[in-house]
N, C-alpha and C. Protein backbone atom coordinates (compact mmCIF):
# COMPACT_ATOMS: atom_id res chain seq x y z
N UNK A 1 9.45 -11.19 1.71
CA UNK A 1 9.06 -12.52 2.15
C UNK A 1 7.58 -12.69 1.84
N UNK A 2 7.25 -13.42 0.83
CA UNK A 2 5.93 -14.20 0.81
C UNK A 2 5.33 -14.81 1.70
N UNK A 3 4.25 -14.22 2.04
CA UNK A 3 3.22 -14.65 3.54
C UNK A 3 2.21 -15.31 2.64
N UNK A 4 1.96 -16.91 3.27
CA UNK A 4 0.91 -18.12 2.89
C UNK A 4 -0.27 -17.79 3.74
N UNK A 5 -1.77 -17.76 3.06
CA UNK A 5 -2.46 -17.94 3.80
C UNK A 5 -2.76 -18.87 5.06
N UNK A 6 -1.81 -19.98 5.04
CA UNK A 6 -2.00 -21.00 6.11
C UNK A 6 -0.96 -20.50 7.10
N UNK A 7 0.07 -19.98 6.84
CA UNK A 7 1.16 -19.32 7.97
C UNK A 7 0.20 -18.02 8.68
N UNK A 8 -0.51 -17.01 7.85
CA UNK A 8 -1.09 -16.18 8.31
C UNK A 8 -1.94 -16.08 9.28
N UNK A 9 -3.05 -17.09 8.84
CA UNK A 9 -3.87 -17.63 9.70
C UNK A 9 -3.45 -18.31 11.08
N UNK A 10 -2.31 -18.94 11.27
CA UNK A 10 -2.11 -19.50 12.25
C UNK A 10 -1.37 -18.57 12.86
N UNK A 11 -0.88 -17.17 12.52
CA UNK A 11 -0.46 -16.62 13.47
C UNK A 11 -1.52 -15.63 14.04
N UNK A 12 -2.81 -15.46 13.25
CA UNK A 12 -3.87 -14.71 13.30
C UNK A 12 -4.40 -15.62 14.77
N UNK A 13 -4.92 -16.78 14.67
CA UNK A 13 -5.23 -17.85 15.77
C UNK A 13 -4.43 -17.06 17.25
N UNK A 14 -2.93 -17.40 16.51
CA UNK A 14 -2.29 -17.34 18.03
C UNK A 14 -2.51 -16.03 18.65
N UNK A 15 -2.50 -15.08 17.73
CA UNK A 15 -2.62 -13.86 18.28
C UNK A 15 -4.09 -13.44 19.17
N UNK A 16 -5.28 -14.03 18.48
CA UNK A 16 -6.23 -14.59 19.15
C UNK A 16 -5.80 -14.47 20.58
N UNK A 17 -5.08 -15.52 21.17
CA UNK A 17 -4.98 -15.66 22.75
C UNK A 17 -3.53 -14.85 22.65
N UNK A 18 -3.17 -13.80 21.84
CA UNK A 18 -2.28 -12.61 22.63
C UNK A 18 -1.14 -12.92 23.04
N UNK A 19 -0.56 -13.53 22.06
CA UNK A 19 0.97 -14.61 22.23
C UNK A 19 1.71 -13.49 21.44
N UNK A 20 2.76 -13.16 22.35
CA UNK A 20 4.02 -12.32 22.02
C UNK A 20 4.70 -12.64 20.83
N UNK A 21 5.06 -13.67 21.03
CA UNK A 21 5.92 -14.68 19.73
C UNK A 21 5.03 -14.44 18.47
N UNK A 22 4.00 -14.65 18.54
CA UNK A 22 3.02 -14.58 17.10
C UNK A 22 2.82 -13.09 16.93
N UNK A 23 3.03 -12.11 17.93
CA UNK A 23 3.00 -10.75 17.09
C UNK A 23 4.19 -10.85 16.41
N UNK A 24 5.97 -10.87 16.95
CA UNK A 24 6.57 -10.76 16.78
C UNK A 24 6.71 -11.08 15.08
N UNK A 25 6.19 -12.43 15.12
CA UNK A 25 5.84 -12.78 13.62
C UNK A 25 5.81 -12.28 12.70
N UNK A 26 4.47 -11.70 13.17
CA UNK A 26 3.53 -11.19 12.30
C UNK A 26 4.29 -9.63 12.13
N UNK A 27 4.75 -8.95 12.60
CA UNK A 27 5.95 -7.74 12.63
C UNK A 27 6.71 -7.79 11.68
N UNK A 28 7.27 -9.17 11.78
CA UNK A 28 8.50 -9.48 10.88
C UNK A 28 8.07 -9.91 9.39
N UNK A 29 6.92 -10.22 9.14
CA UNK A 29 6.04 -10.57 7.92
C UNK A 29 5.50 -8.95 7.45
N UNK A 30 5.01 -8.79 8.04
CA UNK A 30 4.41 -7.13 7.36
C UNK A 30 5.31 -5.75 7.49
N UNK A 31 6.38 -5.57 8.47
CA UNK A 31 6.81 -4.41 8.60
C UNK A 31 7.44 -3.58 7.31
N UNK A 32 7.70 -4.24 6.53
CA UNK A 32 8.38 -3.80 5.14
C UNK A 32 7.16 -3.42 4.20
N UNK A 33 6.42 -4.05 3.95
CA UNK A 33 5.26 -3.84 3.11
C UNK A 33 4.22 -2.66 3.73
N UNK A 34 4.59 -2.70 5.40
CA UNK A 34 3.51 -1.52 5.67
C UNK A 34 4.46 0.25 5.66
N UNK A 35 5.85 -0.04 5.60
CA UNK A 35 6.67 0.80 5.48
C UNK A 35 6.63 1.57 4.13
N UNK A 36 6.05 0.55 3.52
CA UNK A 36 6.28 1.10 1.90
C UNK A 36 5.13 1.24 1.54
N UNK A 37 4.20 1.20 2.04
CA UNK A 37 2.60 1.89 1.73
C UNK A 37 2.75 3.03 2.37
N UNK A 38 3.42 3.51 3.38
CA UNK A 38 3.01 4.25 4.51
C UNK A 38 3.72 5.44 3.29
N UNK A 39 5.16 5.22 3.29
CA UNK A 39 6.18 5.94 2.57
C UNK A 39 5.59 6.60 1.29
N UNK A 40 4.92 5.70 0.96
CA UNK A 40 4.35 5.85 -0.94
C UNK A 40 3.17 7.32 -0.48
N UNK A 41 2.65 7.00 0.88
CA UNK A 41 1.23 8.28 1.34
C UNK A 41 2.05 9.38 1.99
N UNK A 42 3.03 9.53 2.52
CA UNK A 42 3.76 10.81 3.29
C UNK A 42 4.96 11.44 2.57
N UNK A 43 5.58 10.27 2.14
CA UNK A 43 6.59 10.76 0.75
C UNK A 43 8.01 11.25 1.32
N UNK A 44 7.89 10.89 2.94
CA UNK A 44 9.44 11.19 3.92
C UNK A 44 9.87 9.97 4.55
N UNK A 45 10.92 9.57 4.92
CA UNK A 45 11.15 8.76 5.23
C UNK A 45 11.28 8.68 6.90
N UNK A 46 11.49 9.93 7.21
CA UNK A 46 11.30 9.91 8.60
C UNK A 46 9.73 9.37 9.67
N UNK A 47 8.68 10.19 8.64
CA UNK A 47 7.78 9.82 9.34
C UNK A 47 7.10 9.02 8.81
N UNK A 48 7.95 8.20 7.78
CA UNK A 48 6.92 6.55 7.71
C UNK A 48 7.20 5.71 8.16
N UNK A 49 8.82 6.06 9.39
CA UNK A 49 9.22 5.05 10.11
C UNK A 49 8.22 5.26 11.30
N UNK A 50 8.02 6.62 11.71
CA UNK A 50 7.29 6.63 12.72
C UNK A 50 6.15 6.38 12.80
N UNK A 51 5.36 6.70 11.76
CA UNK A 51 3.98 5.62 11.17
C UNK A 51 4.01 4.49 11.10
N UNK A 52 4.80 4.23 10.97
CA UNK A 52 4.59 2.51 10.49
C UNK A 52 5.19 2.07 12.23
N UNK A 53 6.07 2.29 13.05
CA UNK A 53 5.89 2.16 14.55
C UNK A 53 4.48 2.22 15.37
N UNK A 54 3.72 3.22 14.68
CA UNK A 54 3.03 3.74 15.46
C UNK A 54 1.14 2.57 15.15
N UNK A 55 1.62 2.39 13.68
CA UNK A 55 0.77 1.29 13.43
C UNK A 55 0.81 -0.24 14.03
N UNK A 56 2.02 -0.72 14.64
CA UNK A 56 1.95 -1.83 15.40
C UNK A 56 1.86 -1.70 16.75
N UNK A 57 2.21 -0.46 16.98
CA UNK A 57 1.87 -0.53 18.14
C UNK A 57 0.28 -0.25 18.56
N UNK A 58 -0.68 0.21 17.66
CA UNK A 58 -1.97 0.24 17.69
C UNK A 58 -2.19 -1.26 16.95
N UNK A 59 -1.88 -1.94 16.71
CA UNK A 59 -2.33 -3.20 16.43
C UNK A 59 -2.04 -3.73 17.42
N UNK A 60 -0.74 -3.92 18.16
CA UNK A 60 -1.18 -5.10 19.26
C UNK A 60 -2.20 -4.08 20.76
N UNK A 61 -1.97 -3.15 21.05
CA UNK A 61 -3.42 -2.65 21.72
C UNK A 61 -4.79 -3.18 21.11
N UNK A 62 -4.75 -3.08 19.81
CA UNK A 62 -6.11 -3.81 19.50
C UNK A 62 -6.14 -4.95 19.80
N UNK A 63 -5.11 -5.52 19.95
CA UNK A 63 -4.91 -7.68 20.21
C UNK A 63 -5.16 -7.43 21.61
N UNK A 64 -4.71 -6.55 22.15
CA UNK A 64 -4.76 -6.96 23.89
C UNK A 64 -6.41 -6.20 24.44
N UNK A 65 -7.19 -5.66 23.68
CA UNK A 65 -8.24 -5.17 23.63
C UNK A 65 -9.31 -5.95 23.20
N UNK A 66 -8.76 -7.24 22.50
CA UNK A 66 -9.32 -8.10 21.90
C UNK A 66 -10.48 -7.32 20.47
N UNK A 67 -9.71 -6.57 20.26
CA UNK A 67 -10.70 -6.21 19.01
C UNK A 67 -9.91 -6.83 17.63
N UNK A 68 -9.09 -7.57 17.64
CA UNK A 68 -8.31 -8.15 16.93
C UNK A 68 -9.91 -9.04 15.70
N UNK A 69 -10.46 -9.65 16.43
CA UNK A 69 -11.43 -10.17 15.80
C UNK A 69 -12.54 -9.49 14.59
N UNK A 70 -12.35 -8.34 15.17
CA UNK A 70 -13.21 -7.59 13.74
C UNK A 70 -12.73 -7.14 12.37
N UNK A 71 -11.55 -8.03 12.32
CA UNK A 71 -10.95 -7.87 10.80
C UNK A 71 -10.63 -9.47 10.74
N UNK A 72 -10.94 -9.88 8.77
CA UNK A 72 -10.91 -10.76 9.04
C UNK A 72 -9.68 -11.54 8.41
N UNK A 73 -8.45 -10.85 8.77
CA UNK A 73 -6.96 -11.26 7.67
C UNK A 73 -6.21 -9.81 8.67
N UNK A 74 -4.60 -10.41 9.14
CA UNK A 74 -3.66 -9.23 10.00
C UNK A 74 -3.73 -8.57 8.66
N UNK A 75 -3.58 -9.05 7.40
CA UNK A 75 -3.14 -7.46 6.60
C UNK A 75 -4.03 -6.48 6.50
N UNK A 76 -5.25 -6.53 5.93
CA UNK A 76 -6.52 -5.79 6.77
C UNK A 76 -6.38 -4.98 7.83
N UNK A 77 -6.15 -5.56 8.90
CA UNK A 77 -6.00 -4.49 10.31
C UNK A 77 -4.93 -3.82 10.10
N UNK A 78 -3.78 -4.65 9.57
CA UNK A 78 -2.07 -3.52 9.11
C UNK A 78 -2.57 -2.64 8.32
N UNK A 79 -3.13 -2.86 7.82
CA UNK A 79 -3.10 -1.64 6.06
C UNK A 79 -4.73 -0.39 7.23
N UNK A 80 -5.18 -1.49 7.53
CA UNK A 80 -5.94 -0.12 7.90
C UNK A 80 -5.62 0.79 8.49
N UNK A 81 -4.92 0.28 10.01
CA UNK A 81 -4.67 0.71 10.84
C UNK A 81 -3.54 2.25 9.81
N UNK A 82 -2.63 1.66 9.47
CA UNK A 82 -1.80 2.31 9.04
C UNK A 82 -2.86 3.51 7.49
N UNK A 83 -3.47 3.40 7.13
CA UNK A 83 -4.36 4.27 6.40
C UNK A 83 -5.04 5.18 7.56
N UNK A 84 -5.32 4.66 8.60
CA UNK A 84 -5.72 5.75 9.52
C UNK A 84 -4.89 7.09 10.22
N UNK A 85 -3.87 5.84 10.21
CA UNK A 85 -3.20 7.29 10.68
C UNK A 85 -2.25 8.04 9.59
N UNK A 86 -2.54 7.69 8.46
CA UNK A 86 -1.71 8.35 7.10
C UNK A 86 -2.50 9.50 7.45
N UNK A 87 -4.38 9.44 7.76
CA UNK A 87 -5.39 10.31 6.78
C UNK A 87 -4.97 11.12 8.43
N UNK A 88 -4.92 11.02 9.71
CA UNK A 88 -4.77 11.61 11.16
C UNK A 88 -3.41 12.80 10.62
N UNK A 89 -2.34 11.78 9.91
CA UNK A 89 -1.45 12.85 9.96
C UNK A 89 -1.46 13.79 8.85
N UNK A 90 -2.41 13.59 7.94
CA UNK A 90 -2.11 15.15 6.88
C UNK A 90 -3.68 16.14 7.70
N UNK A 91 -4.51 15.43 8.73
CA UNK A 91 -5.37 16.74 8.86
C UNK A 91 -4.50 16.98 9.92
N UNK A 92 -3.45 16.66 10.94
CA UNK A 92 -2.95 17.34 11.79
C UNK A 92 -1.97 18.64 10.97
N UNK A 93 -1.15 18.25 9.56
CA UNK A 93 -0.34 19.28 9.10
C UNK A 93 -1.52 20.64 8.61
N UNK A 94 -1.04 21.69 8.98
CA UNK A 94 -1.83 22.42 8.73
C UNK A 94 -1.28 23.04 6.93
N UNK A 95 -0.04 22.72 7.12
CA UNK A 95 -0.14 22.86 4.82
C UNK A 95 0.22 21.98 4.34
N UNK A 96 -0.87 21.96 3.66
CA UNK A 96 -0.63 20.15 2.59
C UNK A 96 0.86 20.11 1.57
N UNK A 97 1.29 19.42 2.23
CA UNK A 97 2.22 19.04 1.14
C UNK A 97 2.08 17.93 -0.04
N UNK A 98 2.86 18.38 -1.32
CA UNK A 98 2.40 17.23 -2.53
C UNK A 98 3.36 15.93 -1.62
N UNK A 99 2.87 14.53 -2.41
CA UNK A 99 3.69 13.56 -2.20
C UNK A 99 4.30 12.95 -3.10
N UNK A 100 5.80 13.33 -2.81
CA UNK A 100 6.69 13.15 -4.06
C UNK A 100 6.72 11.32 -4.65
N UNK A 101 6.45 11.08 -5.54
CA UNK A 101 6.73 9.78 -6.37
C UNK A 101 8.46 9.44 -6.66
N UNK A 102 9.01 10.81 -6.89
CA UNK A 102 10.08 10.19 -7.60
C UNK A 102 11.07 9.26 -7.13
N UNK A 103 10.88 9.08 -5.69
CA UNK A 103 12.10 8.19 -4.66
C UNK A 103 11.64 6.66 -4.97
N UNK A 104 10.22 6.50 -5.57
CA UNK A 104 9.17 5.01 -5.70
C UNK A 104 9.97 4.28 -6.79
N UNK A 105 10.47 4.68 -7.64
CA UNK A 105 11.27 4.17 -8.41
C UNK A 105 12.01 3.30 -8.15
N UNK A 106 13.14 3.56 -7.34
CA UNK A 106 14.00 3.07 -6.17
C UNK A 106 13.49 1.08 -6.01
N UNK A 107 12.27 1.50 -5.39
CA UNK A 107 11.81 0.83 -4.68
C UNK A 107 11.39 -0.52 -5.65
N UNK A 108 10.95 0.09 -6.57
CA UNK A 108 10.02 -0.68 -8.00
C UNK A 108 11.13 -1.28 -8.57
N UNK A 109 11.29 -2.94 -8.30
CA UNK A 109 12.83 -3.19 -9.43
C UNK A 109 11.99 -4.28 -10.17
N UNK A 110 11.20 -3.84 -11.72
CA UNK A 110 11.08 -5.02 -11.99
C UNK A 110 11.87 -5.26 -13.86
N UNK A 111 13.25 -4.53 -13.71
CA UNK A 111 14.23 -4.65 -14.93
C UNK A 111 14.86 -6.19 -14.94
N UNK A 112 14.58 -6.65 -15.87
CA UNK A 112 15.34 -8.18 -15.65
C UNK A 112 16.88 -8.14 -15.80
N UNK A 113 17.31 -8.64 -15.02
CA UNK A 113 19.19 -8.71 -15.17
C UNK A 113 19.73 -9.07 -17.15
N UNK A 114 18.32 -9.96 -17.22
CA UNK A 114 18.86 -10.49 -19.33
C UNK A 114 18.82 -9.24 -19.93
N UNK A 115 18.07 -8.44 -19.89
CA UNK A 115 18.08 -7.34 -20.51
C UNK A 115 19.00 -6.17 -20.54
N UNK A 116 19.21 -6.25 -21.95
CA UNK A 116 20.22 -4.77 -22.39
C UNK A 116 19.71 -3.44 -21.68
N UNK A 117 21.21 -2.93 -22.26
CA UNK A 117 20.76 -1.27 -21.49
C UNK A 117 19.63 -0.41 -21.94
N UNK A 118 19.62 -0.73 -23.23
CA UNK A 118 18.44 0.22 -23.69
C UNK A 118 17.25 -0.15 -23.27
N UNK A 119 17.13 -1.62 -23.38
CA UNK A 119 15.68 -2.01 -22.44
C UNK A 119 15.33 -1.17 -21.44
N UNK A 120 16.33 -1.27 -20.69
CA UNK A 120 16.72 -1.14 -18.90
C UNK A 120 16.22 0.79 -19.23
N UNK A 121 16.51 1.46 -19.95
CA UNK A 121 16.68 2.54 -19.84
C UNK A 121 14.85 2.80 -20.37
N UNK A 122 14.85 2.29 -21.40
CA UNK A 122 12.95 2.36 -22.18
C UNK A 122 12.04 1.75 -20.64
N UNK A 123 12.11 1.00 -19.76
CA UNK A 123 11.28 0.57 -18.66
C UNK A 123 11.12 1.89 -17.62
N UNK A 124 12.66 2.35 -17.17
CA UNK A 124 12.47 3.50 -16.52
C UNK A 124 11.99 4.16 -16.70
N UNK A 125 11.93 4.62 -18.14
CA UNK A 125 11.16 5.84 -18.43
C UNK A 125 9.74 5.74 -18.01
N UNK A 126 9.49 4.65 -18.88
CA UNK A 126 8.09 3.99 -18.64
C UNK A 126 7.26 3.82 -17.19
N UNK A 127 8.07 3.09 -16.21
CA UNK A 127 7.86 3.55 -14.99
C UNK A 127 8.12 5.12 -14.33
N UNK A 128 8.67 5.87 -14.89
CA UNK A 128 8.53 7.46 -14.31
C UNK A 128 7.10 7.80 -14.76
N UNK A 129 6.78 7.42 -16.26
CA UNK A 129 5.51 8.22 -16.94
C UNK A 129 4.51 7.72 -16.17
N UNK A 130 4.40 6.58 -15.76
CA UNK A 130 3.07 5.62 -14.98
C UNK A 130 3.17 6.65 -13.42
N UNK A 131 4.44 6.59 -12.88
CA UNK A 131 3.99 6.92 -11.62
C UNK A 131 3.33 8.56 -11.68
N UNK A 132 4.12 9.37 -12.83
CA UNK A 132 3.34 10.76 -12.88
C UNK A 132 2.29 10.96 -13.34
N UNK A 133 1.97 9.91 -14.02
CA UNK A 133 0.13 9.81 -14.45
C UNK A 133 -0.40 9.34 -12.94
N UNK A 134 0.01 8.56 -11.84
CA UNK A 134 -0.50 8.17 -11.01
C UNK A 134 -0.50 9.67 -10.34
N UNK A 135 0.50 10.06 -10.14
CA UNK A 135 -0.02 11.38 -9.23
C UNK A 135 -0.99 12.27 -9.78
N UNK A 136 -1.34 12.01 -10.49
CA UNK A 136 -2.22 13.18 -11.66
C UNK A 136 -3.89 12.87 -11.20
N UNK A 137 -3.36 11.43 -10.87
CA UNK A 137 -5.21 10.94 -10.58
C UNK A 137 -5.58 11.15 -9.30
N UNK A 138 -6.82 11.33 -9.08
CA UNK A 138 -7.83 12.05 -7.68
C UNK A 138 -7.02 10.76 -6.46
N UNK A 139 -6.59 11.14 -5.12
CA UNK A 139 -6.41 10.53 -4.06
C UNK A 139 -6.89 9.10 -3.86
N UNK A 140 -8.48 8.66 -4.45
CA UNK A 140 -8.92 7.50 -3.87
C UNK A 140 -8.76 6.56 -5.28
N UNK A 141 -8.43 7.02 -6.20
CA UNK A 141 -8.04 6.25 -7.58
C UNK A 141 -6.44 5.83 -7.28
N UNK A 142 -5.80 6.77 -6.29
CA UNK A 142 -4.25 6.59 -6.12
C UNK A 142 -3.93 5.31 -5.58
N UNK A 143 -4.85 5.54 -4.18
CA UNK A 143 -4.32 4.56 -3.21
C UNK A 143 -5.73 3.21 -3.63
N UNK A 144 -6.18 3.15 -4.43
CA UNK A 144 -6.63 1.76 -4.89
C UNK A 144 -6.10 1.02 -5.71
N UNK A 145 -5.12 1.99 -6.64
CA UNK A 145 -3.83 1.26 -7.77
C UNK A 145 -3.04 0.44 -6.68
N UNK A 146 -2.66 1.38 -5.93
CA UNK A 146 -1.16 1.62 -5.02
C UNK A 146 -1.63 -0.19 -4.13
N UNK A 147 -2.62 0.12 -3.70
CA UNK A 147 -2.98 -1.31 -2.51
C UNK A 147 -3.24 -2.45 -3.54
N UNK A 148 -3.69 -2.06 -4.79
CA UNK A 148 -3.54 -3.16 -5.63
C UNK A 148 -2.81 -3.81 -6.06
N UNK A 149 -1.92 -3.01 -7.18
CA UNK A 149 -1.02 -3.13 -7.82
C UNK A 149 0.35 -3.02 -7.31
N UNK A 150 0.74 -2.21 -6.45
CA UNK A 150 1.99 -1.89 -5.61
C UNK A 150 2.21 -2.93 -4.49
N UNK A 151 0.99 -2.53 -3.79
CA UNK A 151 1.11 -3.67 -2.33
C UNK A 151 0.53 -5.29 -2.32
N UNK A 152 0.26 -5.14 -3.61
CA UNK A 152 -0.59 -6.92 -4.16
C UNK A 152 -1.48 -6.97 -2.85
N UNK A 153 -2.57 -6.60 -2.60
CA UNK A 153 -3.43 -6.79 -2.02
C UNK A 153 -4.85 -7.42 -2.61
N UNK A 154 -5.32 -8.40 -1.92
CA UNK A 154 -7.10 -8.66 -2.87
C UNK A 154 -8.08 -7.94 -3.03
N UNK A 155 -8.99 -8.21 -3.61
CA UNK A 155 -9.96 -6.89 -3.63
C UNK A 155 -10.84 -7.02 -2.47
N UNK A 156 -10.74 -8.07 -1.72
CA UNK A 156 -10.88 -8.88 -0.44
C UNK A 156 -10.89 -7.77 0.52
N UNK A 157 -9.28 -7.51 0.61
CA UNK A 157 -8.44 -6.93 1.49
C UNK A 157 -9.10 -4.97 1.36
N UNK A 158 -8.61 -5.03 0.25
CA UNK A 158 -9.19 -3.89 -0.31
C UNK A 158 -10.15 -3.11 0.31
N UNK A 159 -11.42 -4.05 -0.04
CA UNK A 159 -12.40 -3.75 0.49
C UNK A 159 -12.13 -3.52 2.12
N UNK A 160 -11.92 -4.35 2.80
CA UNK A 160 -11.92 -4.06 4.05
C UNK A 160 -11.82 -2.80 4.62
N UNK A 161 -10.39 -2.47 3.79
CA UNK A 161 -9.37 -1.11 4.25
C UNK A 161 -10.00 -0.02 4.03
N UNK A 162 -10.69 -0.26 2.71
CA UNK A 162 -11.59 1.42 2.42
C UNK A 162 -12.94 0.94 2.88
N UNK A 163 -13.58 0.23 3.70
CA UNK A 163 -14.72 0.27 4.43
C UNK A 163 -15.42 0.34 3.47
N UNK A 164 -15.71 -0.51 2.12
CA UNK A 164 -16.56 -0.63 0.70
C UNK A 164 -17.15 -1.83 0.28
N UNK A 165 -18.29 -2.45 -0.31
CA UNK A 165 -18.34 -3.34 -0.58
C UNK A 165 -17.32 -4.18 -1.69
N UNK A 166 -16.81 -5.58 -2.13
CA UNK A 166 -16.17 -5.96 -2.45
C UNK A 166 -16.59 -5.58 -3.81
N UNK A 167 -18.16 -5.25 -4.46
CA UNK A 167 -18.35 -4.66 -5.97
C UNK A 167 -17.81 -3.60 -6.40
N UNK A 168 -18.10 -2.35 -4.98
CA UNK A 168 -17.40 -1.35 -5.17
C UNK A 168 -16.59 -1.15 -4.98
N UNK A 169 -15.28 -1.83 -4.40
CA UNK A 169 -13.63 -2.10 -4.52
C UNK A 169 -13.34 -2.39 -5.80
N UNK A 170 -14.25 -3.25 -6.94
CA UNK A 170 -14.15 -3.79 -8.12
C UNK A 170 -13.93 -2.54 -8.99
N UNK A 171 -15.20 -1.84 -8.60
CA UNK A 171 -15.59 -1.21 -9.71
C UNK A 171 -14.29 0.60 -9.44
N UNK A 172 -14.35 0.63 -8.28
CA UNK A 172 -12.70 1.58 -8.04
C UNK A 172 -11.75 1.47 -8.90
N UNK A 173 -11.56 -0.09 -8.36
CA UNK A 173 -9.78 -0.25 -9.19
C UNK A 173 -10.32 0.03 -10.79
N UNK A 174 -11.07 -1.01 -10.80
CA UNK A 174 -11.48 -0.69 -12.44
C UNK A 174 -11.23 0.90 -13.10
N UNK A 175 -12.21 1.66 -12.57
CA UNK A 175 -12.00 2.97 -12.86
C UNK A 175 -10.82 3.66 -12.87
N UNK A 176 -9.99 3.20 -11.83
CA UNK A 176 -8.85 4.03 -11.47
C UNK A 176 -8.18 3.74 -12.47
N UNK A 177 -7.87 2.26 -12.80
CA UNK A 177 -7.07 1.99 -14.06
C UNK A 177 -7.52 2.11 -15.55
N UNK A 178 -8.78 2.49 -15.52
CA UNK A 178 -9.72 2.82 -16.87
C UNK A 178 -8.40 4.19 -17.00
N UNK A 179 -8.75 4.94 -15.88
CA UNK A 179 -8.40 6.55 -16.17
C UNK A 179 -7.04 6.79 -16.06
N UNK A 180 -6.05 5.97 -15.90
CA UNK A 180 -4.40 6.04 -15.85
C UNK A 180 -3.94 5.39 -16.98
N UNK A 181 -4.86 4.43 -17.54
CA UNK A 181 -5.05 3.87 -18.62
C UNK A 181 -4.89 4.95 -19.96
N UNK A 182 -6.37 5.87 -19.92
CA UNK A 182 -6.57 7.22 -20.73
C UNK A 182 -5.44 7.95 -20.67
N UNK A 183 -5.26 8.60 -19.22
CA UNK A 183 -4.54 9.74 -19.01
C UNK A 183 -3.23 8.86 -19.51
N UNK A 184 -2.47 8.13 -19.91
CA UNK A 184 -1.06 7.34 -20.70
C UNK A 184 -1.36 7.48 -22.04
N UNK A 185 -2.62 7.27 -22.40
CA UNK A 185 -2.67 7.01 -24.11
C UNK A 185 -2.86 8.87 -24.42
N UNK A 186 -3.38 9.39 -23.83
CA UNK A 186 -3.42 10.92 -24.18
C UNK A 186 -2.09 11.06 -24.49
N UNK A 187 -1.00 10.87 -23.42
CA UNK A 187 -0.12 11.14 -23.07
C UNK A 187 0.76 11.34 -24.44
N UNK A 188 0.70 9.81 -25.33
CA UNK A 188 1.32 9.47 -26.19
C UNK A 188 0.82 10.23 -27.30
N UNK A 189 -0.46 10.36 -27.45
CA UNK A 189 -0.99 10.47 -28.62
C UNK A 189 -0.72 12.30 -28.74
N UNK A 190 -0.70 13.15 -27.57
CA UNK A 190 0.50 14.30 -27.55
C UNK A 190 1.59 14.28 -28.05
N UNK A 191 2.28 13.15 -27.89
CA UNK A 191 4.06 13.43 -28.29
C UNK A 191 3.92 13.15 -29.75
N UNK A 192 3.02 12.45 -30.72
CA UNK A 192 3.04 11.73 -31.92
C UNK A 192 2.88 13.19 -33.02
């Protein structure tokens, strides 16, 4: 479901004065999108349900705390909130586990129904090679593609979430995709 800045805002308002109905909303607008950021950083499905629970329920404590006001857009406080406790739960595991990509696929449908099989089959691939070049790149190049490009976020938003100025949100993504960019054309210029 596509969330309008003018729907957003007015449930941002209501939430302001701590109206049940306008969280509820706002739940039903983000819970999927923060499920699938959460999922894309832990790589289980169990505990990105419980992350992503655990992120609204620290968002409306922040509404009833009234700290709701120091972000200035709910996706902002969603995505943060929920980045906080991504980064809480890998220093609580005491062995790092990798985070598997290959289930993201799944998730990623952008094969057009007009298209033949071989298309359909040349995109997959294509999307496997992107997401394993994505795992290849340093953590903060990951999740600046991922909030970009994956979760369509602004560089607005962006910024917020990684606590950066909006130049240096610029100049991140930039880089990140300079170097997934490289690390693809290497890629090719190996197989040739």
């Amino acid at each position: 479901m596509e969330i309008g800045k003018i729907q957003e805002k007015a449930i941002y308002s209501s939430l302001l004065k701590k109206d049940r109905e306008a969280f509820v909303r706002a739940y039903d607008l983000y819970v999927d999108k923060i499920y699938r950021y959460v999922y894309f950083k832990v790589g289980k499905k169990e505990e990105a349900q419980d992350l992503t629970s655990e992120v609204f329920l620290k968002a409306w404590n922040y509404i009833q705390d009234n700290q709701i006001s120091n972000y200035k857009t709910l996706k902002a406080l969603f995505y943060k909130i929920a980045r906080n406790l991504v980064i809480d739960y890998y220093r609580k595991k005491s062995n790092k586990e990798s985070i598997s990509l290959e289930n993201e696929i799944v998730a990623i449908n952008i094969a057009d129904e007009n298209q033949n099989i071989f298309e359909k089959i040349n995109i997959s691939s294509e999307v496997e090679e992107v997401l394993k070049r994505m795992s290849e790149l340093k953590d903060e190049y990951r999740e600046a593609l991922a909030l970009r490009y994956i979760d369509e976020l602004s560089i607005t938003e962006i910024s917020e979430i990684l606590e950066k100025t909006k130049g240096n949100t610029r100049v991140l993504v930039f880089r990140a995709l300079k170097t997934l960019k490289e690390n693809l054309l290497e890629k090719n210029k190996g197989e040739k």
